[in-house]
C-alpha atoms as a PDB file:
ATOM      1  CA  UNK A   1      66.646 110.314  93.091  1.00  0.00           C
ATOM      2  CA  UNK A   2      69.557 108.541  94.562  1.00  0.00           C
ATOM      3  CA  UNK A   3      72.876 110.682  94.863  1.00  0.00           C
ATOM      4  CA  UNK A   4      75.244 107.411  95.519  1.00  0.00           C
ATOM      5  CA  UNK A   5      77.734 107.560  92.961  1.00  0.00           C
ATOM      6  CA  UNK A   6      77.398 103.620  92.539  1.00  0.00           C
ATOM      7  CA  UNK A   7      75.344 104.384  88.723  1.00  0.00           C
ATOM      8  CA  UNK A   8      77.339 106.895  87.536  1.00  0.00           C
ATOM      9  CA  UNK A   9      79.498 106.660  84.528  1.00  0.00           C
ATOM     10  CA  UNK A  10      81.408 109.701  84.432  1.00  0.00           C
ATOM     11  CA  UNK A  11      83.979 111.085  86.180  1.00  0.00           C
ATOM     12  CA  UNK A  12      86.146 108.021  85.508  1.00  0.00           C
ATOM     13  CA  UNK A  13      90.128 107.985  86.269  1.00  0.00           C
ATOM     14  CA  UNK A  14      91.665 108.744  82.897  1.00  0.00           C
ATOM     15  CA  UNK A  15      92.363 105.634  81.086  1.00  0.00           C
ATOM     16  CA  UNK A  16      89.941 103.236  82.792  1.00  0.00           C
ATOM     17  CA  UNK A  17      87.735 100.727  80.737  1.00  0.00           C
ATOM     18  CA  UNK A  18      84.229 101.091  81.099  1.00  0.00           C
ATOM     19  CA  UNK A  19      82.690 100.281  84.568  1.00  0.00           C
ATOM     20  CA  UNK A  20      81.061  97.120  85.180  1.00  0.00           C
ATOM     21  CA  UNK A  21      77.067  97.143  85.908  1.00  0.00           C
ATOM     22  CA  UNK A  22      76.492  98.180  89.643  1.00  0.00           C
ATOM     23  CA  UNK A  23      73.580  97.133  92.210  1.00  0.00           C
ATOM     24  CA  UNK A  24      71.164  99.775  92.345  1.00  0.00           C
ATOM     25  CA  UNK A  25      71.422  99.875  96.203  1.00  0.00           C
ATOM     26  CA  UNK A  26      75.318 100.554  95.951  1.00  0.00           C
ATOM     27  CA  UNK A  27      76.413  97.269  97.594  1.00  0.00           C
ATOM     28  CA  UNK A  28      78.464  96.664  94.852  1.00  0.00           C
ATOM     29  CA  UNK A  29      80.224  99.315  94.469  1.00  0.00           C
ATOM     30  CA  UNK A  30      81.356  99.429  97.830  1.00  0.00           C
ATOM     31  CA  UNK A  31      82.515  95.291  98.057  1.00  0.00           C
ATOM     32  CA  UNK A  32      84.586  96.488  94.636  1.00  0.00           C
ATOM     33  CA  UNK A  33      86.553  98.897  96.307  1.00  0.00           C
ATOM     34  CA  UNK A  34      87.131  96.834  99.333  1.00  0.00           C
ATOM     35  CA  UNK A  35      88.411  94.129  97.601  1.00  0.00           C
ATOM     36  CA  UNK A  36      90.506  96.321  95.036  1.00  0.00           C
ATOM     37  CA  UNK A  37      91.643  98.526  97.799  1.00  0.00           C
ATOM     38  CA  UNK A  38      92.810  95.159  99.967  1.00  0.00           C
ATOM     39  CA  UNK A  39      95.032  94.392  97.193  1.00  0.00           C
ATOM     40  CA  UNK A  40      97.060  97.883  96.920  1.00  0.00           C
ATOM     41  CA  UNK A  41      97.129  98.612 100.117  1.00  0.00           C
ATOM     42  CA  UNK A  42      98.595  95.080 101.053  1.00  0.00           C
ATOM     43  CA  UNK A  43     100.983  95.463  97.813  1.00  0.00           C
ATOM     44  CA  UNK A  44     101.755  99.202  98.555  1.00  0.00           C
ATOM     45  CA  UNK A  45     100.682 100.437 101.628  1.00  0.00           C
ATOM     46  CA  UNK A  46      98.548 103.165 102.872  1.00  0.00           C
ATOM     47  CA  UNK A  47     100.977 106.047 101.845  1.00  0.00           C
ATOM     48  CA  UNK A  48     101.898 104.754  98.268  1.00  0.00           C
ATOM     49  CA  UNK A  49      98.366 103.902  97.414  1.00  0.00           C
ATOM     50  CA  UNK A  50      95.955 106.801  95.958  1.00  0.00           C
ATOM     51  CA  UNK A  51      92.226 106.722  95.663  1.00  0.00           C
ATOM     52  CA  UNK A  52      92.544 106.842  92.199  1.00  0.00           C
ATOM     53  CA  UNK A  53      94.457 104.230  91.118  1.00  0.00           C
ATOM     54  CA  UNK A  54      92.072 101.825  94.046  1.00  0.00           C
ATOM     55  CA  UNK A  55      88.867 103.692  91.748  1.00  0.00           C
ATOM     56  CA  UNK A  56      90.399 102.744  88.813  1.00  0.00           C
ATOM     57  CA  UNK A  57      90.981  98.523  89.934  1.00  0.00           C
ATOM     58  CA  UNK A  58      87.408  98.543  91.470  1.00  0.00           C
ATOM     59  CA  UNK A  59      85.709 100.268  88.473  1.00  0.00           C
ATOM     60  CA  UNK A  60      83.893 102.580  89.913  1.00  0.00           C
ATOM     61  CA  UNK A  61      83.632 106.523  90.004  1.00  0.00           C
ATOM     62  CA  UNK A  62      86.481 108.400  92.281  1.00  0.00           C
ATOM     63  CA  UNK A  63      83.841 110.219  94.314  1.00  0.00           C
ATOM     64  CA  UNK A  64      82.740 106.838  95.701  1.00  0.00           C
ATOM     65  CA  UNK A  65      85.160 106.385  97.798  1.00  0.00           C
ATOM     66  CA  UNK A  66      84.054 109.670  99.719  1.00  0.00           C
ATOM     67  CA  UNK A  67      80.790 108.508  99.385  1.00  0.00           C
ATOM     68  CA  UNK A  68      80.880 105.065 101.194  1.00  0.00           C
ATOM     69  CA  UNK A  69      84.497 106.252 103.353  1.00  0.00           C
ATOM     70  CA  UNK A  70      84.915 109.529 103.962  1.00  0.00           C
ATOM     71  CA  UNK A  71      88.125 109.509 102.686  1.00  0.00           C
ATOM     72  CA  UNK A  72      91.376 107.046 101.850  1.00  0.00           C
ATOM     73  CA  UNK A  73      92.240 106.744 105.759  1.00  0.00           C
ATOM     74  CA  UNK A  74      88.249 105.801 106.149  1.00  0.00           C
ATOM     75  CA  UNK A  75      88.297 103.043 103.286  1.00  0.00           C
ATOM     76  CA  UNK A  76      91.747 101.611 104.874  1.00  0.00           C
ATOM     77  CA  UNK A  77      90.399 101.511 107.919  1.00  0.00           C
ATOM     78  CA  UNK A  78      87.748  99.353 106.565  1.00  0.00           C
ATOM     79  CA  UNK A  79      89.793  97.015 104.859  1.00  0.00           C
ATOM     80  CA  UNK A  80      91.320  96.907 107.558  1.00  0.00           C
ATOM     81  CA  UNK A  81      88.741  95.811 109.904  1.00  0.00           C
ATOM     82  CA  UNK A  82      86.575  94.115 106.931  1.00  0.00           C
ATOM     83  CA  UNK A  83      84.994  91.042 108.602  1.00  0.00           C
ATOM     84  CA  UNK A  84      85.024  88.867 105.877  1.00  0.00           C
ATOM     85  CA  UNK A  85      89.101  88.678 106.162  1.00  0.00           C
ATOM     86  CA  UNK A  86      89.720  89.581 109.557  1.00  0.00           C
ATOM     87  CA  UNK A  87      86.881  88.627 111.730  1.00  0.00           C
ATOM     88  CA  UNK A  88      87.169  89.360 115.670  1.00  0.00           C
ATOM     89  CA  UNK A  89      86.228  87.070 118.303  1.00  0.00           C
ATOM     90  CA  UNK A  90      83.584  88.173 120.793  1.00  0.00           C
ATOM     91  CA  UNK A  91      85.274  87.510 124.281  1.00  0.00           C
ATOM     92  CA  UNK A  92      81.927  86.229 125.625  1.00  0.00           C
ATOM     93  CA  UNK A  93      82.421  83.255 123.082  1.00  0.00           C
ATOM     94  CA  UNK A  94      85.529  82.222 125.027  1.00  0.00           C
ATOM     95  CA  UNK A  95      84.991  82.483 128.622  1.00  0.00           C
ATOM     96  CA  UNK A  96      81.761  81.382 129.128  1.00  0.00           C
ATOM     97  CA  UNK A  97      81.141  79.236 132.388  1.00  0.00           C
ATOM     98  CA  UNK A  98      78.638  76.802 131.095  1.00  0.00           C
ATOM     99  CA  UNK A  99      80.377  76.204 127.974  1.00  0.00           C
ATOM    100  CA  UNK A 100      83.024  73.197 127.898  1.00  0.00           C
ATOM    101  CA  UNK A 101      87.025  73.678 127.642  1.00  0.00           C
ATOM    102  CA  UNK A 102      86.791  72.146 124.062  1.00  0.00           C
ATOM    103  CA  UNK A 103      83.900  74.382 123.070  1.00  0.00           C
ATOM    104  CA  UNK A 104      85.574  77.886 124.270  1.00  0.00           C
ATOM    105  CA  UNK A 105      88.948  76.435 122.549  1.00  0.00           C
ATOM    106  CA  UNK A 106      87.095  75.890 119.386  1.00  0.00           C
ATOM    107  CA  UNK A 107      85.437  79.369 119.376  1.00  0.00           C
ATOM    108  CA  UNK A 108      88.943  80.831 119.527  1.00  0.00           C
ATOM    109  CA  UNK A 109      90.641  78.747 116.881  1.00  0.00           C
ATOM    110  CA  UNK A 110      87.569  79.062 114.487  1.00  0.00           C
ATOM    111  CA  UNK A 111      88.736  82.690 113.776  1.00  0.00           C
ATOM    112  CA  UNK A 112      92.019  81.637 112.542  1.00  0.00           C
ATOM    113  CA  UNK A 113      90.987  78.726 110.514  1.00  0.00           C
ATOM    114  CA  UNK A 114      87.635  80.139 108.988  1.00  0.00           C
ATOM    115  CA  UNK A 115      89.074  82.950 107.368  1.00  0.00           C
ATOM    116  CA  UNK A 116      91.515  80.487 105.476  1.00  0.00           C
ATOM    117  CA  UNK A 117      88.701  79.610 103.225  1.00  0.00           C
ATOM    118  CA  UNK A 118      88.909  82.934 101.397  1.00  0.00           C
ATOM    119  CA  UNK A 119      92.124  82.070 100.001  1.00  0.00           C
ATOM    120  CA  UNK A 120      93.921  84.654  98.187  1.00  0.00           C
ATOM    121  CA  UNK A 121      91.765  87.272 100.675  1.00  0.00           C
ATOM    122  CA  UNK A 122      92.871  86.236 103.847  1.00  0.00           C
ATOM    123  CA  UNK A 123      96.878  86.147 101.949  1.00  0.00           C
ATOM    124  CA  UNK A 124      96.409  89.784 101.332  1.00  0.00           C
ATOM    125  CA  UNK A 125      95.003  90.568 104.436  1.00  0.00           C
ATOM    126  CA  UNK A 126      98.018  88.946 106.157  1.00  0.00           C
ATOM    127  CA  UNK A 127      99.954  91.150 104.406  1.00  0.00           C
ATOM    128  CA  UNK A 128      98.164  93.855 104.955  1.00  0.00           C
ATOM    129  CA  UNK A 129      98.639  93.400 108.890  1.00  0.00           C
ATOM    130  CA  UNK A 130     102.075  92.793 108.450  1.00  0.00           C
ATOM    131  CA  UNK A 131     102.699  95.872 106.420  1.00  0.00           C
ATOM    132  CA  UNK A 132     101.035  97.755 109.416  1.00  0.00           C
ATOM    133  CA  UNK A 133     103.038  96.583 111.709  1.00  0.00           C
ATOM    134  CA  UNK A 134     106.070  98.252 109.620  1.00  0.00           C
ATOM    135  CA  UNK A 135     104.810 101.613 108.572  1.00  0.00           C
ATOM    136  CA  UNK A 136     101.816 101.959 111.333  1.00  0.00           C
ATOM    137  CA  UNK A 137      98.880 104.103 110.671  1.00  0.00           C
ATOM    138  CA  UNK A 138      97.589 103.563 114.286  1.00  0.00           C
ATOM    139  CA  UNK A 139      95.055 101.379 113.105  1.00  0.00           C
ATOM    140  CA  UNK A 140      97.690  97.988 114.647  1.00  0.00           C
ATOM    141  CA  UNK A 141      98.006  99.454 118.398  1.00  0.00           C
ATOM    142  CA  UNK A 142      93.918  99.839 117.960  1.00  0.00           C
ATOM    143  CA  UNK A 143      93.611  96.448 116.801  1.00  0.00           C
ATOM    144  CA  UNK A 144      95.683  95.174 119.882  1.00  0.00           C
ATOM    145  CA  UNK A 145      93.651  97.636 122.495  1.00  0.00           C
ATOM    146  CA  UNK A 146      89.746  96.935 121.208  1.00  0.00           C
ATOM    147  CA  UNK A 147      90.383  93.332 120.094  1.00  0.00           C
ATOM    148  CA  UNK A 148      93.316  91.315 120.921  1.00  0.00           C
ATOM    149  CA  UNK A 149      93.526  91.942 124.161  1.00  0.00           C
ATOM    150  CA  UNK A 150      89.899  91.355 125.173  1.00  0.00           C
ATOM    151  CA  UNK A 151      90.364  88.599 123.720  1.00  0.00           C
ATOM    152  CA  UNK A 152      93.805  87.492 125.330  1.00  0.00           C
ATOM    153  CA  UNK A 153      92.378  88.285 128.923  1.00  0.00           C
ATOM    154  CA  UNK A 154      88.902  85.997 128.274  1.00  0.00           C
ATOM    155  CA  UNK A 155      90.773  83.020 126.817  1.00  0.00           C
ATOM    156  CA  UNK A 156      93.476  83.350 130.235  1.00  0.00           C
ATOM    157  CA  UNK A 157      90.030  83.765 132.212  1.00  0.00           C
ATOM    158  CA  UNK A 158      88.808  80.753 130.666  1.00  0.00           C
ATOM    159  CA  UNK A 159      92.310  78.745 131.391  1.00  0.00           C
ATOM    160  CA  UNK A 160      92.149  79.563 134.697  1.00  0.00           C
ATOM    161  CA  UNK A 161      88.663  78.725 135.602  1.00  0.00           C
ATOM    162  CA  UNK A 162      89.564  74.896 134.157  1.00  0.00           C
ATOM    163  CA  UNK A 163      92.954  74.871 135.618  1.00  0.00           C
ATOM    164  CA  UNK A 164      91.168  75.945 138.805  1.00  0.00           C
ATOM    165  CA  UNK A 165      94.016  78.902 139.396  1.00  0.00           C
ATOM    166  CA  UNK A 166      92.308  82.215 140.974  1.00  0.00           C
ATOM    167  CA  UNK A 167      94.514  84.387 139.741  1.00  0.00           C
ATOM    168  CA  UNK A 168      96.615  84.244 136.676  1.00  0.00           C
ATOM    169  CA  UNK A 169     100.388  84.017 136.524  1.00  0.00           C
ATOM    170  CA  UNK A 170     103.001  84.116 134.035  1.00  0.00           C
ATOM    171  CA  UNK A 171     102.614  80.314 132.987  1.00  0.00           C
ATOM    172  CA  UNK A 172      98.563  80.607 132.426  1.00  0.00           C
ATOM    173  CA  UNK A 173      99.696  83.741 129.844  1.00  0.00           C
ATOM    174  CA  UNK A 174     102.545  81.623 128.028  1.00  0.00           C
ATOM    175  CA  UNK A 175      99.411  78.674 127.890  1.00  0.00           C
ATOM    176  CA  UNK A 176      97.085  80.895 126.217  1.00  0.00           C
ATOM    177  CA  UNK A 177      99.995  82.472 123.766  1.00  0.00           C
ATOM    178  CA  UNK A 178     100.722  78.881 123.031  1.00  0.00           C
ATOM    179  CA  UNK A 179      97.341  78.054 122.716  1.00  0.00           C
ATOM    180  CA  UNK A 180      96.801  81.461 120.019  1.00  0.00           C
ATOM    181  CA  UNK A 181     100.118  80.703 118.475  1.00  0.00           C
ATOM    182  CA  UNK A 182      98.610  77.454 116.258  1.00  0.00           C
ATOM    183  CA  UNK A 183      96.512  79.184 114.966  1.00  0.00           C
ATOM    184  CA  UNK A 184      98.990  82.285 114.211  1.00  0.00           C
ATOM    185  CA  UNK A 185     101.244  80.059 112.002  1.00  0.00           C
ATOM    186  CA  UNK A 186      98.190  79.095 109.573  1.00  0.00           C
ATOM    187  CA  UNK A 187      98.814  82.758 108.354  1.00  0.00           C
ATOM    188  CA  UNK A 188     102.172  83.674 109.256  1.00  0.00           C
ATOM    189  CA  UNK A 189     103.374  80.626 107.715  1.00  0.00           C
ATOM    190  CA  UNK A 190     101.149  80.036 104.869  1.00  0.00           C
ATOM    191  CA  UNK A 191     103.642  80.743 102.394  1.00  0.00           C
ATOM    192  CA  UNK A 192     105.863  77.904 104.080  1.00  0.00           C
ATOM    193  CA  UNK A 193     102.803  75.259 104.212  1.00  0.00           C
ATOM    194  CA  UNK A 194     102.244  75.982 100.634  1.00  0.00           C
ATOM    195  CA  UNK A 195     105.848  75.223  99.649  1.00  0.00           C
ATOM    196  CA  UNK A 196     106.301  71.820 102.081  1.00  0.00           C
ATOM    197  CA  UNK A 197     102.227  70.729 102.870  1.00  0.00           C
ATOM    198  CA  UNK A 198     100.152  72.729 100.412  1.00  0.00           C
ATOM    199  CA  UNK A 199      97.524  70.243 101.031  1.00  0.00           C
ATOM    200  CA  UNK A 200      97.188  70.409 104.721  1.00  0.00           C
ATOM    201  CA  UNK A 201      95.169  73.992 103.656  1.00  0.00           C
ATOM    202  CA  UNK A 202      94.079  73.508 100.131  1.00  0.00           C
ATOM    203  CA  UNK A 203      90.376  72.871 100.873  1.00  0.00           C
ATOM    204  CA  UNK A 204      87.453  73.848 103.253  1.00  0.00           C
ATOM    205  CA  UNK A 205      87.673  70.201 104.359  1.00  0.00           C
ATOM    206  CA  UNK A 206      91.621  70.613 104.993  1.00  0.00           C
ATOM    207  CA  UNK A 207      91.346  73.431 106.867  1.00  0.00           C
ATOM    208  CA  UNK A 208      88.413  71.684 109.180  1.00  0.00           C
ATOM    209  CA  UNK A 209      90.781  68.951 109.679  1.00  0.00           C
ATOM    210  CA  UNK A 210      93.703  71.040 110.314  1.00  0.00           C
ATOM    211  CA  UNK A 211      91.119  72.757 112.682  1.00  0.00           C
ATOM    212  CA  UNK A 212      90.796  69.504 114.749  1.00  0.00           C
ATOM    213  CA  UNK A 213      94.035  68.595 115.009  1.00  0.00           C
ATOM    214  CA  UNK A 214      94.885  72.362 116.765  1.00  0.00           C
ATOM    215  CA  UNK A 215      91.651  71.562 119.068  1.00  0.00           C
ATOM    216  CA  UNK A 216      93.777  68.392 120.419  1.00  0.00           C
ATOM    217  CA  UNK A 217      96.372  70.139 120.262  1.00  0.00           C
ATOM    218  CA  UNK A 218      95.338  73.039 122.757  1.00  0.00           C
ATOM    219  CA  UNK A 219      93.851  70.542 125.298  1.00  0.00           C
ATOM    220  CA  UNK A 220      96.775  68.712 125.215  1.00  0.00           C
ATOM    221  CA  UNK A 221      98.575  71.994 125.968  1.00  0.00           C
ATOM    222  CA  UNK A 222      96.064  72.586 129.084  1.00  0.00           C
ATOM    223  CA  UNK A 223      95.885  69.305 130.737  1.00  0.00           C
ATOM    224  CA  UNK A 224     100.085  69.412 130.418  1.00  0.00           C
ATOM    225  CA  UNK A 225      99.526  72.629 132.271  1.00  0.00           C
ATOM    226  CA  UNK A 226      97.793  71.107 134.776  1.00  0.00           C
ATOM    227  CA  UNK A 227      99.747  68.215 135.402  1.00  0.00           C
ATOM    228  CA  UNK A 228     102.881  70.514 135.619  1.00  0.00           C
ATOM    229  CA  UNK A 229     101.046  72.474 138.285  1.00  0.00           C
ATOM    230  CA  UNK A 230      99.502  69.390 140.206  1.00  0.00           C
ATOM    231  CA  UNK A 231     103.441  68.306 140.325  1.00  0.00           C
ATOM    232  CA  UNK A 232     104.385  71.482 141.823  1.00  0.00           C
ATOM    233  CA  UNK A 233     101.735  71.705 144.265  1.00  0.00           C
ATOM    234  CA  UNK A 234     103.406  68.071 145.227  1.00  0.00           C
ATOM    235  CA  UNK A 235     106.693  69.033 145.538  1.00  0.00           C
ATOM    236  CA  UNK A 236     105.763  72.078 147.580  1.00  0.00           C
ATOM    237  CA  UNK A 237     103.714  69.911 149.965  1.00  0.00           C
ATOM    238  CA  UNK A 238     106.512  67.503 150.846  1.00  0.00           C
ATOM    239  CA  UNK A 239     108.348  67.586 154.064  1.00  0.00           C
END
């Protein structure tokens, strides 16, 4: 017999309805307190948030939060990280040498724009990150260490292995900040897109577009780049 808490109906917070059915394999029960624990902690933070209250939103027993996290700083850490809201980009799916400057671009701009299709998800995670950033748990510095970075250093790989530049300078990192930064104001600035553009990002087709439009965008941005640099080299080579 199964000890997972996901079929239990006891132990309920005081004053909660009666749970919802649960998957016998626990699935469930686990998704339900991601998604109810996104909310809080986005709306409260990690500190003003307790397991009971996230138990009591998801419908599910207290104790299965231990179960399937450990503890509270084990189920923020994977709302944190949940994929379906915050998906990272594998480095190797940017700077790739057979793989065209449009293709790596698009790799890189597809995590920004994909997650938009959740909707109200990807709005809570956004706040979520942002409410790290003011009362950190750690869990922001890691984010920057295991996955921005990586992912910083392949796209300025990739930028200068097209701009033909052997070793990358200031310019090549304010590029590929640039380049990241269009895709940055999709969530930073959803709020303001909804109130002057709402439809620019009120579909999965929208958000493909939108997703085009940042593609010529960013090689815009690099063959600007290399212009400026072929202009330099000029000047430098003139008597």
């Amino acid at each position: 017999m199964s000890l997972a808490p996901n079929s239990e109906t006891s132990a309920l917070p005081v004053g909660s309805a009666t749970p919802k059915p649960l998957r016998s394999d626990g699935q469930e029960a686990r998704t339900r307190l991601l998604d109810a624990a996104l909310v809080l902690f986005a709306d409260k933070g990690f500190a003003k948030t307790s397991t009971r209250e996230i138990a009591l939103a998801a419908q599910v027993n207290v104790a299965s939060i231990s179960y399937y996290f450990g503890d509270k700083a084990g189920l923020y850490r994977a709302v944190f990280t949940d994929p379906r809201s915050n998906p990272s980009v594998e480095p190797a799916s940017i700077d790739h040498p057979d793989q065209s400057l449009a293709d790596s671009l698009r790799a890189m701009l597809d995590t920004f724009t994909e997650p938009m299709k959740n909707g109200v998800a990807m709005q809570n995670c956004m706040k979520l990150h942002i409410r790290e950033m003011l009362e950190p748990t750690g869990l922001w510095q890691a984010e920057i260490d295991d996955n921005i970075k990586p992912a910083h250093m392949a796209l300025v790989q990739m930028l200068c292995r097209h701009l033909g530049v052997t070793q990358a300078d200031d310019d090549v990192h304010r590029l590929a900040f640039s380049i990241v930064g269009l895709g940055m104001i999709l969530h930073v600035g959803s709020d303001v897109i909804q109130a002057i553009r709402p439809a620019l990002i009120g579909s999965p087709a929208a958000i493909d577009a939108y997703a085009e439009h940042m593609l010529v965008a960013a090689l815009s941005m690099v063959e600007g780049e290399a212009r400026h640099r072929q202009a330099l080299s000029s000047t430098a080579a003139l008597p």
